[in-house]
Protein backbone atom coordinates (compact mmCIF):
# COMPACT_ATOMS: atom_id res chain seq x y z
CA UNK A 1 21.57 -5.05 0.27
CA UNK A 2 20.35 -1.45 0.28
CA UNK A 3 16.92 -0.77 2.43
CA UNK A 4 15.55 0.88 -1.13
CA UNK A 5 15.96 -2.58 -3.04
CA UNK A 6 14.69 -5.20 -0.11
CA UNK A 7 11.61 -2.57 -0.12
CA UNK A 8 11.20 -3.45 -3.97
CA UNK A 9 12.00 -7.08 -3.13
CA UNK A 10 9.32 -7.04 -0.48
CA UNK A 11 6.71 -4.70 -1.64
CA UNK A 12 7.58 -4.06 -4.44
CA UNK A 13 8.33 -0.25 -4.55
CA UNK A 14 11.49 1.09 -3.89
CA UNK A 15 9.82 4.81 -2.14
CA UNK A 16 10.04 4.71 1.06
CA UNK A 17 7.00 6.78 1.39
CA UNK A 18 4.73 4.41 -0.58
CA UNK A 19 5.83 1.12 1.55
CA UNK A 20 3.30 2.99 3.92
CA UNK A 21 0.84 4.17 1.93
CA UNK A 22 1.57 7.82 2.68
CA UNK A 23 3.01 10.84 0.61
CA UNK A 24 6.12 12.77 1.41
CA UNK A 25 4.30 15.37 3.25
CA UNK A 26 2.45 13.25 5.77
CA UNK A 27 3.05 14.11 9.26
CA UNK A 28 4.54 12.27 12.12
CA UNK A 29 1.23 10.27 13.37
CA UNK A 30 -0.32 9.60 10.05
CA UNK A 31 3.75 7.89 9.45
CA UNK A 32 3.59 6.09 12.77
CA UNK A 33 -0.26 5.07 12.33
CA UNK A 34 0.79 3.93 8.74
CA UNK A 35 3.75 2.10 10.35
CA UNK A 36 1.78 0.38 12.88
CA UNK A 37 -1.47 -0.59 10.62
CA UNK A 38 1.78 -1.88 7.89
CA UNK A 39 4.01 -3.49 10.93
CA UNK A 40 0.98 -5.42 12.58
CA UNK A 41 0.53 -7.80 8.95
CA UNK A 42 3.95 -9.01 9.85
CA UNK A 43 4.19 -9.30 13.43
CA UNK A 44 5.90 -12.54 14.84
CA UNK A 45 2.75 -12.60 17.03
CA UNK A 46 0.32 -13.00 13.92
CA UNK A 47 2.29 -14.80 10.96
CA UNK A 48 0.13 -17.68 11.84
CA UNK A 49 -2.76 -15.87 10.28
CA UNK A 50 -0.99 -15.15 7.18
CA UNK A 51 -0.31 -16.54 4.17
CA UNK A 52 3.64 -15.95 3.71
CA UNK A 53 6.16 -17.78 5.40
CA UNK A 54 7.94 -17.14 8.96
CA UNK A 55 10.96 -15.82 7.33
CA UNK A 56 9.56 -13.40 4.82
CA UNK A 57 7.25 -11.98 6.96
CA UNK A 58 10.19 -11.37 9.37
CA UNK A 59 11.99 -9.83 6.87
CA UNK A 60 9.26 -7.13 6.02
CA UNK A 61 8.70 -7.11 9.69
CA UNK A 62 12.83 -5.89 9.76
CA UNK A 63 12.20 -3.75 7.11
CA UNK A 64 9.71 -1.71 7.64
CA UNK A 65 11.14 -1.02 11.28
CA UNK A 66 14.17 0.09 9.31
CA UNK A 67 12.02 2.25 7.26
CA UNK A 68 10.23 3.76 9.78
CA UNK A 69 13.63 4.49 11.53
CA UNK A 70 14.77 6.66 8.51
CA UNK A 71 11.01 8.88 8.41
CA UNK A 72 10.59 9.02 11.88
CA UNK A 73 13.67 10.98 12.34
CA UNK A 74 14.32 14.37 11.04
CA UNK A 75 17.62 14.42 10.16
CA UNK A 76 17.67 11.10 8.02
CA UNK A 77 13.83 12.19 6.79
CA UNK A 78 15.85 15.14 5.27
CA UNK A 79 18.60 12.90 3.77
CA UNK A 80 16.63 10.59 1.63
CA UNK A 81 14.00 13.38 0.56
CA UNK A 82 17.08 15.30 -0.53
CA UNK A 83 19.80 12.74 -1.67
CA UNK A 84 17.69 9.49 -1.46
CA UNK A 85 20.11 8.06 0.27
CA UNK A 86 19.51 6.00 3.04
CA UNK A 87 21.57 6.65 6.69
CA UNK A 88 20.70 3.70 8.75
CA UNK A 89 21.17 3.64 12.43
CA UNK A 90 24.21 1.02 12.67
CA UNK A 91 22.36 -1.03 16.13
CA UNK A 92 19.95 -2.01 13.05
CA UNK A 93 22.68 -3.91 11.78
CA UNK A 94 23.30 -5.81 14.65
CA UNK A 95 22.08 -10.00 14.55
CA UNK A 96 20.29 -9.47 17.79
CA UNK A 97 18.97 -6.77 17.41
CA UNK A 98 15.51 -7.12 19.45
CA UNK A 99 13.01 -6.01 16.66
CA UNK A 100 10.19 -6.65 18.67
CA UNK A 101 11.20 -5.13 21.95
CA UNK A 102 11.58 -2.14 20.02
CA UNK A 103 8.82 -2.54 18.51
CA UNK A 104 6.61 -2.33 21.25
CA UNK A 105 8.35 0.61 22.67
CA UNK A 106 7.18 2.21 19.81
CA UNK A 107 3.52 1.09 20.20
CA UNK A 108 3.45 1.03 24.77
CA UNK A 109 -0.32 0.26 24.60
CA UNK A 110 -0.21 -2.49 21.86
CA UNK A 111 -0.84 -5.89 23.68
CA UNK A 112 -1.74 -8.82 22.07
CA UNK A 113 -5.55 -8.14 23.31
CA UNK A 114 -5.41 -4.63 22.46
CA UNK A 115 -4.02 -5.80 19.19
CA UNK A 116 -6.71 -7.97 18.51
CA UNK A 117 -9.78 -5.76 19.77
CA UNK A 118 -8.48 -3.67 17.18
CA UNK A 119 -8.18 -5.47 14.26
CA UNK A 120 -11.59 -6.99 14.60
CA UNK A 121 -12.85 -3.59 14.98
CA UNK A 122 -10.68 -2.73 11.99
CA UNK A 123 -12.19 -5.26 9.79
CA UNK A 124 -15.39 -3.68 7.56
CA UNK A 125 -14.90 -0.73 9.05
CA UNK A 126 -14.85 2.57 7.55
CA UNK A 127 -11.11 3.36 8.33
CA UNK A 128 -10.04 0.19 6.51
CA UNK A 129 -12.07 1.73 3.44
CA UNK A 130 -10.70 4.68 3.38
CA UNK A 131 -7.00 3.00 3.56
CA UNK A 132 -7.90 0.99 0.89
CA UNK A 133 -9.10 3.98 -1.70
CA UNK A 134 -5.87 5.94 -0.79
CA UNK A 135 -3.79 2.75 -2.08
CA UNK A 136 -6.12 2.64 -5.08
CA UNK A 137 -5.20 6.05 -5.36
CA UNK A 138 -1.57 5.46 -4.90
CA UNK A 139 -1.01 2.63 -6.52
CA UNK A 140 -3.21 3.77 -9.44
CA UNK A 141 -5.57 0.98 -9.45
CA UNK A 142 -3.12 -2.03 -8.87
CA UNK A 143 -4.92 -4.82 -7.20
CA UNK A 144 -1.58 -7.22 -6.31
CA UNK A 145 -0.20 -4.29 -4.75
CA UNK A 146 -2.76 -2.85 -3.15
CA UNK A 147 -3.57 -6.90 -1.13
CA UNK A 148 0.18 -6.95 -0.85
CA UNK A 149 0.20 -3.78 1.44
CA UNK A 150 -3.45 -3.69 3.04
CA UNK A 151 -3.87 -4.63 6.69
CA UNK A 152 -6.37 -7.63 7.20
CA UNK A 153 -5.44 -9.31 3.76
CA UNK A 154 -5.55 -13.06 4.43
CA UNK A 155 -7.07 -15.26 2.19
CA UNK A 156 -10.19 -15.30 3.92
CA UNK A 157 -10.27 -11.52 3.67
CA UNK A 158 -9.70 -11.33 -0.08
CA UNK A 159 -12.99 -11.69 -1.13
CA UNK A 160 -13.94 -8.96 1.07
CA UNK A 161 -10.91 -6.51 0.01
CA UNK A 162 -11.80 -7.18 -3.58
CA UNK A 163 -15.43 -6.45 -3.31
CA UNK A 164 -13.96 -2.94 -1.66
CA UNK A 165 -12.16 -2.47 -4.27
CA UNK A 166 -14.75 -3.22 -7.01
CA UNK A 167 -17.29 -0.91 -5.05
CA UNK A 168 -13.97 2.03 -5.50
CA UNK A 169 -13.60 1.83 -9.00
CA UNK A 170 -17.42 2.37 -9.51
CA UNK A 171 -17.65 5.10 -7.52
CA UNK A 172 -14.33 6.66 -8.16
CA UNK A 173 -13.20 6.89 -12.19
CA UNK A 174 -9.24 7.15 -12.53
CA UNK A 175 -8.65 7.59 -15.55
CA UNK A 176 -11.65 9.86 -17.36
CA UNK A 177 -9.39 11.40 -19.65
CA UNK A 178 -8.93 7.37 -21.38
CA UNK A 179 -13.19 7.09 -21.02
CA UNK A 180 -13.60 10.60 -22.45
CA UNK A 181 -11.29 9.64 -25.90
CA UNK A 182 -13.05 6.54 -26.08
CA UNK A 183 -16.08 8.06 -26.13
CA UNK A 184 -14.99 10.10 -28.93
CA UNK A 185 -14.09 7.31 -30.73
CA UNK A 186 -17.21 5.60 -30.54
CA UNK A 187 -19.49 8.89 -31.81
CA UNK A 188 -16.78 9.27 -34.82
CA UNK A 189 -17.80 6.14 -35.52
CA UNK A 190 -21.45 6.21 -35.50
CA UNK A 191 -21.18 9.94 -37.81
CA UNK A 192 -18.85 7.92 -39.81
CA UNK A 193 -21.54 5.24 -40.76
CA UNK A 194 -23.95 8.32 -40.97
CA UNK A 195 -22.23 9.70 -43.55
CA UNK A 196 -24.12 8.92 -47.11
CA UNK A 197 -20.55 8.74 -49.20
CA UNK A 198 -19.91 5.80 -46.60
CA UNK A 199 -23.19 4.55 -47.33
CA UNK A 200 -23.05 4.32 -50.73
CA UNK A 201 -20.06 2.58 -50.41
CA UNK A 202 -20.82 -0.24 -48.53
CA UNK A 203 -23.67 -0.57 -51.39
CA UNK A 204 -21.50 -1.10 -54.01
């Protein structure tokens, strides 16, 4: 199956750019910050702490590694922004292919403490706001997606997330252009039922 449809079976969106949040003019550490904030929901290490099962969150684990591997390198970058086709190194292919070795080559410094230290720093924290907003933004207001995606988003987190999200849309309006018509609406209305011929009407 192509890497474009397993990202749409996964998380459900078929850019490669928005399985991490990002646009298609973010540069190389916002990708592998995105990557590793994405990666870290689905490590081996932690699927006991989430709420999908050892094999799916293997196979996101896979794919955004695969992922990552196309828009971390400049040559296949340039391919799918231009052709949006996908050039996949053919050792990701492979059976045995260690994900996780490589993984960690990609992240030297991420131990399982470091790992840890960070998410609980993570959690509440500003950052994790500010990640959240820009997949509000993103995803135009989508809640599924948006806990689908988010670091920290196990069950005992949704509350939380949600309550983010809530405190977002009140501060941040999306759509005014929809508010500003219905607001129209409402003051046609009330001249409407101003209007004496309407009056009159209704009196008869």
């Amino acid at each position: 199956m192509e890497l474009t449809k397993i990202c749409a079976k996964y998380f459900h969106c078929s850019n490669l750019y928005e399985v991490f949040g990002i646009d298609k003019n973010a540069d190389r550490r916002s990708l592998k910050k995105a990557y590793f904030k994405r990666s870290l929901r689905y490590h081996p290490g932690f699927v006991s702490e989430r709420s999908q099962t050892d094999h799916e969150a293997s196979e996101k684990f896979k794919t955004l590694f695969k992922t990552y591997s196309i828009l971390s390198d400049y040559e296949r970058k340039w391919v799918y922004d231009t052709t949006r086709c996908v050039w996949l190194d053919e050792e990701l292919l492979r059976h045995d292919f260690d994900w996780v070795g490589h993984w960690r080559l990609t992240f030297k410094k991420a131990n399982d403490q470091a790992i840890i230290s960070f998410l609980n720093k993570y959690r509440g924290s500003q950052e994790e706001t500010a990640d959240i907003k820009q997949l509000f933004r993103l995803y135009k207001g989508n809640v599924p997606k948006i806990m689908n995606i988010v670091l920290c988003s196990t069950p005992e987190d949704e509350n939380r997330i949600q309550d983010i999200v809530q405190f977002i849309i009140s501060a941040y309006n999306p759509y005014p252009v929809k508010h500003t018509e219905e607001k129209k609406s409402v003051k046609r209305n009330a001249l409407s039922e101003e209007n004496p011929k309407n009056k009159r009407h209704r009196e008869l």
